[in-house]
PDB file of N, CA and C in Angstrom:
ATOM      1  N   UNK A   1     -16.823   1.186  14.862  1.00  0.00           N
ATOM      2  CA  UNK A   1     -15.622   1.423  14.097  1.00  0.00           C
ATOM      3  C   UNK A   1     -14.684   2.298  14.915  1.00  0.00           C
ATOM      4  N   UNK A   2     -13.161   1.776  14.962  1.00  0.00           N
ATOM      5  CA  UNK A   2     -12.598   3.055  15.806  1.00  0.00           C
ATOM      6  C   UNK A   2     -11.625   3.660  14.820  1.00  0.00           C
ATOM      7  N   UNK A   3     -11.150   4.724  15.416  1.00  0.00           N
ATOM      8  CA  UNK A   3     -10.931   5.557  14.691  1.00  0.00           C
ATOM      9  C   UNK A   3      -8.993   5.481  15.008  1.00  0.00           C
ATOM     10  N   UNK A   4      -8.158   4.994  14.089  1.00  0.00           N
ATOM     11  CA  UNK A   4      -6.983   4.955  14.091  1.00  0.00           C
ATOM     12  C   UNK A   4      -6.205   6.365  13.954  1.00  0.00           C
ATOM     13  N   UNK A   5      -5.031   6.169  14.903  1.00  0.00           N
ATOM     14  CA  UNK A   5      -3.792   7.377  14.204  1.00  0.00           C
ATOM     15  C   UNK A   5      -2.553   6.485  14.078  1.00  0.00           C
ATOM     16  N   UNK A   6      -2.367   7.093  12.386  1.00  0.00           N
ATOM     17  CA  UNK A   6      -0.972   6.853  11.861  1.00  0.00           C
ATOM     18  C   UNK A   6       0.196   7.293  11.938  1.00  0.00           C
ATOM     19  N   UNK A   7      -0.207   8.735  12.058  1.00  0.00           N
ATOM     20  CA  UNK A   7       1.172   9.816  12.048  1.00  0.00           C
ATOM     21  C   UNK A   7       1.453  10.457  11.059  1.00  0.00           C
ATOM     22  N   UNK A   8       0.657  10.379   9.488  1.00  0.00           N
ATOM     23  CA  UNK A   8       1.031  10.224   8.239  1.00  0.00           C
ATOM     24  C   UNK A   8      -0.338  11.096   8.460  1.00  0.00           C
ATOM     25  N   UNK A   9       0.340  12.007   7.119  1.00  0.00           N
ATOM     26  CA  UNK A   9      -0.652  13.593   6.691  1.00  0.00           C
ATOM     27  C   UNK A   9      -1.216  12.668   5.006  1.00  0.00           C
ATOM     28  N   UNK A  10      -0.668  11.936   4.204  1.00  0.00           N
ATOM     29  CA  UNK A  10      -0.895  11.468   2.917  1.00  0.00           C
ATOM     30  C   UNK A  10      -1.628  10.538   2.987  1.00  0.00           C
ATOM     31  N   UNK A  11      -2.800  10.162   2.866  1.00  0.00           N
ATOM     32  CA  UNK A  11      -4.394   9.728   2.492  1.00  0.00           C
ATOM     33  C   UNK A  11      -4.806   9.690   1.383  1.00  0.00           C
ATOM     34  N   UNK A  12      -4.893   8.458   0.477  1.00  0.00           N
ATOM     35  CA  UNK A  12      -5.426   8.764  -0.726  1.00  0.00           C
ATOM     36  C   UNK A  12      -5.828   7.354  -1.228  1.00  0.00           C
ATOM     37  N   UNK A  13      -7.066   7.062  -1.930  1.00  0.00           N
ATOM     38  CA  UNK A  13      -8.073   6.376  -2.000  1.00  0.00           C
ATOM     39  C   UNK A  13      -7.364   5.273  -2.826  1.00  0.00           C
ATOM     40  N   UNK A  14      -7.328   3.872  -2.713  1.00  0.00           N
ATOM     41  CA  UNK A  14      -6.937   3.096  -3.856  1.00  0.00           C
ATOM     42  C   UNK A  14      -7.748   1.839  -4.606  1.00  0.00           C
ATOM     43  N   UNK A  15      -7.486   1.273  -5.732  1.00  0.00           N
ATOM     44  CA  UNK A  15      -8.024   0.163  -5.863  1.00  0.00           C
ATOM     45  C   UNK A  15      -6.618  -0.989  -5.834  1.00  0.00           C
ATOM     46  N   UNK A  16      -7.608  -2.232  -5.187  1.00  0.00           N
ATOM     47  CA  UNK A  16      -6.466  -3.272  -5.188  1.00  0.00           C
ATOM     48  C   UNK A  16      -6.237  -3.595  -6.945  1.00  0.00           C
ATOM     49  N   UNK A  17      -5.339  -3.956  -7.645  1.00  0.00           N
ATOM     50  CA  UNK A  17      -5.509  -4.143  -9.029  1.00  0.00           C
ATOM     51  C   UNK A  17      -4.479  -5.713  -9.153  1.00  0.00           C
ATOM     52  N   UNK A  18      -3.656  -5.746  -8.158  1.00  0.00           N
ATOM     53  CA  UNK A  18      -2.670  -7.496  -7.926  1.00  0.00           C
ATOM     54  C   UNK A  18      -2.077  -7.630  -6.894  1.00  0.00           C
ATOM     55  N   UNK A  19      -2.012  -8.196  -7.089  1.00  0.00           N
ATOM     56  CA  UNK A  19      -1.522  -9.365  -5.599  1.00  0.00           C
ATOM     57  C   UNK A  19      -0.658 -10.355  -5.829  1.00  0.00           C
ATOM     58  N   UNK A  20       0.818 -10.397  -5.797  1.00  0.00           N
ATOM     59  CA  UNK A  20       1.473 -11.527  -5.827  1.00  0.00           C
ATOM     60  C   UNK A  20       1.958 -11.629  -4.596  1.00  0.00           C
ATOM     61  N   UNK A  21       2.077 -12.784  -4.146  1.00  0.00           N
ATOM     62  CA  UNK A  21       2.619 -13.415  -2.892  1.00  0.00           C
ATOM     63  C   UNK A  21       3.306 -14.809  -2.682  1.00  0.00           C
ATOM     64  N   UNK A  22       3.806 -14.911  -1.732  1.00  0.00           N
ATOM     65  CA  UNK A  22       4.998 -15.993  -1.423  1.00  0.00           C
ATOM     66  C   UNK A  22       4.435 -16.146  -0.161  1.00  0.00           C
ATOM     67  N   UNK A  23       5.485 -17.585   0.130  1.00  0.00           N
ATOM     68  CA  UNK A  23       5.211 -17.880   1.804  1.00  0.00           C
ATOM     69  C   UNK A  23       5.307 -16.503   2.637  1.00  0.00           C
ATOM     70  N   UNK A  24       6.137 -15.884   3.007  1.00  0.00           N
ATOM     71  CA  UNK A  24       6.401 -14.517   3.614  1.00  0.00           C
ATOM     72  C   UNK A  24       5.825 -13.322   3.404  1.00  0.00           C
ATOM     73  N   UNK A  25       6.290 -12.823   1.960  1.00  0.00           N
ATOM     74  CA  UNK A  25       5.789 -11.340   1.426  1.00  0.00           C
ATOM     75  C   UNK A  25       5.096 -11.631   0.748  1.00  0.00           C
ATOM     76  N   UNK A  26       4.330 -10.264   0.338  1.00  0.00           N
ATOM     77  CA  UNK A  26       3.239 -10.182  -0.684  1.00  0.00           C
ATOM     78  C   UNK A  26       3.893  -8.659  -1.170  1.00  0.00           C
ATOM     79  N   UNK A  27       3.632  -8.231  -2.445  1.00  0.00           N
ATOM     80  CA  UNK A  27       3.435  -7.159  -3.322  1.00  0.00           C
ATOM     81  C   UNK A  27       1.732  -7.072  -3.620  1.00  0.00           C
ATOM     82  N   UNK A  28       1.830  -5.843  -3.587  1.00  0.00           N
ATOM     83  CA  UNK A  28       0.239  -5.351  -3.259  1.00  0.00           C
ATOM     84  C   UNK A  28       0.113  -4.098  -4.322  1.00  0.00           C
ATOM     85  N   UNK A  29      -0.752  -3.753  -5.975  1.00  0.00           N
ATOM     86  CA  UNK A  29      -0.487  -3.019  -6.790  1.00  0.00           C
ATOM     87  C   UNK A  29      -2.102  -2.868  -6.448  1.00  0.00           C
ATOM     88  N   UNK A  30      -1.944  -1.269  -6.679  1.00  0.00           N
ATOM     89  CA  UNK A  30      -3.241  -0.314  -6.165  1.00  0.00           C
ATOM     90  C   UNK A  30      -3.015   0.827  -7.955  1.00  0.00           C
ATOM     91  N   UNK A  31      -4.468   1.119  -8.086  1.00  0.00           N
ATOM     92  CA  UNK A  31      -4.721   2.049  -9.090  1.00  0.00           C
ATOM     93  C   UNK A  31      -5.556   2.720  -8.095  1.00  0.00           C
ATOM     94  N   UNK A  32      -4.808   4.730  -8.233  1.00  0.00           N
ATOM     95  CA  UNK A  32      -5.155   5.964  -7.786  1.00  0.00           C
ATOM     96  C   UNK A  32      -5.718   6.124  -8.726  1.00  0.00           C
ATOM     97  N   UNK A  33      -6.070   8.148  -8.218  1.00  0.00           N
ATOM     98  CA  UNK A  33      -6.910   9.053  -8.900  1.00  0.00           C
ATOM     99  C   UNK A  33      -5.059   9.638  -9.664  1.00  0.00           C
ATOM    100  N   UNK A  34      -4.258   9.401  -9.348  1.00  0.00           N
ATOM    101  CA  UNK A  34      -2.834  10.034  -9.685  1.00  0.00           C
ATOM    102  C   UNK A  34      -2.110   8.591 -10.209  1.00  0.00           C
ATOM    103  N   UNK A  35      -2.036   7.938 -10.617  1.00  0.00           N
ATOM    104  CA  UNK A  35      -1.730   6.706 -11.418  1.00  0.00           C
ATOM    105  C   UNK A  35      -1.530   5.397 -10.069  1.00  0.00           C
ATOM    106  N   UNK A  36      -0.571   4.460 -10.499  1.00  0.00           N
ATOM    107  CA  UNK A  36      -0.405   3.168  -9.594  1.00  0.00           C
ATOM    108  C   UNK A  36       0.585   3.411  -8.513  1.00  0.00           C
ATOM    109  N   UNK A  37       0.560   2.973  -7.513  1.00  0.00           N
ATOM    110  CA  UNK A  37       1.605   2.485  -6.510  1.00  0.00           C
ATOM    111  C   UNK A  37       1.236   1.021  -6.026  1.00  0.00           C
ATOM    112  N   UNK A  38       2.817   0.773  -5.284  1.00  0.00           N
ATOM    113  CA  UNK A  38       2.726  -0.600  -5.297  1.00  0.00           C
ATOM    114  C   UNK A  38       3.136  -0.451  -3.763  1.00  0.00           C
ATOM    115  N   UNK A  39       3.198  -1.773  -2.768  1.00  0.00           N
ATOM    116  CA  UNK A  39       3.126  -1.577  -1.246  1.00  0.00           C
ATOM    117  C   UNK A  39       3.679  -3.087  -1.099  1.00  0.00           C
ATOM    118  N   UNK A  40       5.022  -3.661  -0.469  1.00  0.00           N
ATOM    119  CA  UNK A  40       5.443  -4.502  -0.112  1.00  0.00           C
ATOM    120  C   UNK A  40       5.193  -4.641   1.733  1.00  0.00           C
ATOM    121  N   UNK A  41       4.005  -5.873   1.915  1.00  0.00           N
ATOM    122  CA  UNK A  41       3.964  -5.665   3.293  1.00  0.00           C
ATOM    123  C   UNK A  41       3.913  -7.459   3.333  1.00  0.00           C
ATOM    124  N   UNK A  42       3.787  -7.887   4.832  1.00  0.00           N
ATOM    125  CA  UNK A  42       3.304  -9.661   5.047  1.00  0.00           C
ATOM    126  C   UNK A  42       2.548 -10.255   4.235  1.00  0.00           C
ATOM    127  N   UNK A  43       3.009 -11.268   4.258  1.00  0.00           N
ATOM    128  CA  UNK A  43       1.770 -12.532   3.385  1.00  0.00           C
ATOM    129  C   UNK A  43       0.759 -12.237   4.465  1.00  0.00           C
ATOM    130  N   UNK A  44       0.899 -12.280   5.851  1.00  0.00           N
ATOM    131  CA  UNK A  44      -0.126 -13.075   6.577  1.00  0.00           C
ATOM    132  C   UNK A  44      -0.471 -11.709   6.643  1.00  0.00           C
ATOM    133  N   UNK A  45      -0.171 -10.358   6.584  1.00  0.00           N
ATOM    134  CA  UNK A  45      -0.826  -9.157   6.714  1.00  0.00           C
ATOM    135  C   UNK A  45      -1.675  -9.234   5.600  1.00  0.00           C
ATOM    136  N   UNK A  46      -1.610  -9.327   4.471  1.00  0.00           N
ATOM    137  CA  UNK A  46      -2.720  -9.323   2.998  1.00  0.00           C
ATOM    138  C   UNK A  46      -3.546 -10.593   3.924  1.00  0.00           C
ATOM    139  N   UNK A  47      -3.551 -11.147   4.470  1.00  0.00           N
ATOM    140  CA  UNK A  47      -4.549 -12.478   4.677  1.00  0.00           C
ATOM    141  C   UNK A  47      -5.204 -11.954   5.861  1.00  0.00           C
ATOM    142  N   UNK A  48      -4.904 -11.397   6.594  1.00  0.00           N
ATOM    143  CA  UNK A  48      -5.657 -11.302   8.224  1.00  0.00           C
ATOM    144  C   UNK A  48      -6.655  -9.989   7.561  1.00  0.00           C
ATOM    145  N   UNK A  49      -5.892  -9.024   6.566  1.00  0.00           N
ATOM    146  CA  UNK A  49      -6.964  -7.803   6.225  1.00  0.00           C
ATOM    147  C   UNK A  49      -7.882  -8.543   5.373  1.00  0.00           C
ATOM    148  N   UNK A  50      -7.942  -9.774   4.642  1.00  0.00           N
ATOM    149  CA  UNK A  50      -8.381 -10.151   3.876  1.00  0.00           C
ATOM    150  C   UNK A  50      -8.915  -9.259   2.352  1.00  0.00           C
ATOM    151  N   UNK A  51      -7.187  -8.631   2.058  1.00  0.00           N
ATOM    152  CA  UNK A  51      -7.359  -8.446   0.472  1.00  0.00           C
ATOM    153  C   UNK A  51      -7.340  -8.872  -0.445  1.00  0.00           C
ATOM    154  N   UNK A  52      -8.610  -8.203  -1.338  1.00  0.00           N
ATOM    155  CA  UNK A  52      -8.803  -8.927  -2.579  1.00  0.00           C
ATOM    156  C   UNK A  52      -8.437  -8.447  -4.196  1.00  0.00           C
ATOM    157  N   UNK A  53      -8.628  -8.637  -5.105  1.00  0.00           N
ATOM    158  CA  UNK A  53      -8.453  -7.656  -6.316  1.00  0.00           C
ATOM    159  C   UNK A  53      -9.717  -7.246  -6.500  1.00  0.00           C
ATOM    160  N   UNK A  54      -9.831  -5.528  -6.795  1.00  0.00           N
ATOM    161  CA  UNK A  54     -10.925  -4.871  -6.515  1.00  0.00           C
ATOM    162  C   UNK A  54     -11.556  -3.983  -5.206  1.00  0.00           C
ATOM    163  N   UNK A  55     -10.542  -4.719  -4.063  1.00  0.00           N
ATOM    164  CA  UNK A  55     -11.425  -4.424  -3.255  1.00  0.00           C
ATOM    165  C   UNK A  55     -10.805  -2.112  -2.844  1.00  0.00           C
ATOM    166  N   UNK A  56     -11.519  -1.409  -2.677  1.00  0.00           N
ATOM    167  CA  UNK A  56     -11.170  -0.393  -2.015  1.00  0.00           C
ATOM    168  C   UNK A  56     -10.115  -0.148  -1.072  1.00  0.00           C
ATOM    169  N   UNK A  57      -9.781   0.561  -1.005  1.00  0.00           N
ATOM    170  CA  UNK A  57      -8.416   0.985   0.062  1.00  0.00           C
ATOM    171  C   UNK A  57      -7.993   2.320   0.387  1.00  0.00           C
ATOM    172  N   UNK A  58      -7.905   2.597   1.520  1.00  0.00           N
ATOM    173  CA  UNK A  58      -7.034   3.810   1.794  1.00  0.00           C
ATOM    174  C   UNK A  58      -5.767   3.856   1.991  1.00  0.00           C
ATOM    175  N   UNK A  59      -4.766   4.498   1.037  1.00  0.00           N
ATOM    176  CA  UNK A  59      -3.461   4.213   1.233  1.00  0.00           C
ATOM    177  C   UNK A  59      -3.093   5.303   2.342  1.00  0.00           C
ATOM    178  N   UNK A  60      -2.326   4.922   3.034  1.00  0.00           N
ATOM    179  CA  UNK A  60      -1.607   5.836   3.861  1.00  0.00           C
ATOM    180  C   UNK A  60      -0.345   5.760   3.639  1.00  0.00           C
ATOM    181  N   UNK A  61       0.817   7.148   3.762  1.00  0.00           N
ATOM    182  CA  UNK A  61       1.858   6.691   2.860  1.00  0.00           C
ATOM    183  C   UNK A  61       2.850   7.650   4.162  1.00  0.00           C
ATOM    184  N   UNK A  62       3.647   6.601   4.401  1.00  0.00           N
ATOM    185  CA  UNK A  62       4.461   7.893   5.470  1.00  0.00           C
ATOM    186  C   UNK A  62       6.282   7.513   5.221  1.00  0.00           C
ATOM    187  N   UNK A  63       7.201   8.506   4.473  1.00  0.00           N
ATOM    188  CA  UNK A  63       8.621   8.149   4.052  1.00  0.00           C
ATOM    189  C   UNK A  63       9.192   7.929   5.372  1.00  0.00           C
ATOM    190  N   UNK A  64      10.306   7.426   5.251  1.00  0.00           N
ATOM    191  CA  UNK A  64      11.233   7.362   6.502  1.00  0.00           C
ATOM    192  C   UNK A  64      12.153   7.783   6.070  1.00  0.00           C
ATOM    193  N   UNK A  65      12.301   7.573   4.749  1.00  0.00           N
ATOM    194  CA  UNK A  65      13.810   7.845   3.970  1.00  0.00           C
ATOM    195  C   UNK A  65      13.727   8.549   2.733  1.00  0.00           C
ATOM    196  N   UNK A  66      13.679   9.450   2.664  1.00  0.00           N
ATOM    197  CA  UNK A  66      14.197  10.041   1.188  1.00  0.00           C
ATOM    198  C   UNK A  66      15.251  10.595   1.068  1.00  0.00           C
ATOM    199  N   UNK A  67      15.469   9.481  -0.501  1.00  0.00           N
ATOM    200  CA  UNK A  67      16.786   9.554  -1.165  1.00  0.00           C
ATOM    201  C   UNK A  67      17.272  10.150  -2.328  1.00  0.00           C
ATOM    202  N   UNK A  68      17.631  11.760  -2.005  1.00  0.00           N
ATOM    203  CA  UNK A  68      17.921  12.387  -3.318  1.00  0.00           C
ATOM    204  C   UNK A  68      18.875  11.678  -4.282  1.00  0.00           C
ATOM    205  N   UNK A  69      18.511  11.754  -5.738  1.00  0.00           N
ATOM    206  CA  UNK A  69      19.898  11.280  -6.356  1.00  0.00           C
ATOM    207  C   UNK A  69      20.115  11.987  -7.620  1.00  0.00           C
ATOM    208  N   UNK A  70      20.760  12.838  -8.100  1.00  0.00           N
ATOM    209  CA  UNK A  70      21.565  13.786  -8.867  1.00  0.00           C
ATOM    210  C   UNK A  70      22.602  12.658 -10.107  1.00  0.00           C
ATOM    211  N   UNK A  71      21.289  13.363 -11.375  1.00  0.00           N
ATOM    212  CA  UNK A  71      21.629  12.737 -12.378  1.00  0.00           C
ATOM    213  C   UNK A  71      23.036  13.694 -13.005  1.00  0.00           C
ATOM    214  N   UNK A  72      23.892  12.732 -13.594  1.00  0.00           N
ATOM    215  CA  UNK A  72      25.300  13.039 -13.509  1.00  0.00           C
ATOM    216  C   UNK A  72      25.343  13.694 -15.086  1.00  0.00           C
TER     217      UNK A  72
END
């Protein structure tokens, strides 16, 4: 097993819970220990990792962009 670097300090355990997908993208919905997030990545990326519903996951979560927005 080797041992990857992401760059990303946020690590946190998930379950796969759906999977919708198209020729291209897939939406990918995970249940935490802190409620759901959801992860828009490749069709052929969900297929080469070969995810399933159920299966375990480590999310790694790294922003590029955060967007304050000031309710009026």
């Amino acid at each position: 097993m080797t041992t990857a670097t992401y760059g990303a300090r946020n690590k946190i355990k998930g379950k796969v819970t759906d999977i919708k997908s198209d020729a291209i993208m897939s939406q990918v919905n995970f249940e935490t220990a802190s409620g759901q997030l959801s992860s828009v990545l490749t069709t052929e990326s969900v297929q080469e990792m070969n995810l399933k519903l159920g299966d375990e996951v480590h999310l790694i979560i790294k922003a590029i962009h955060v967007l304050p927005v000031k309710n009026a």
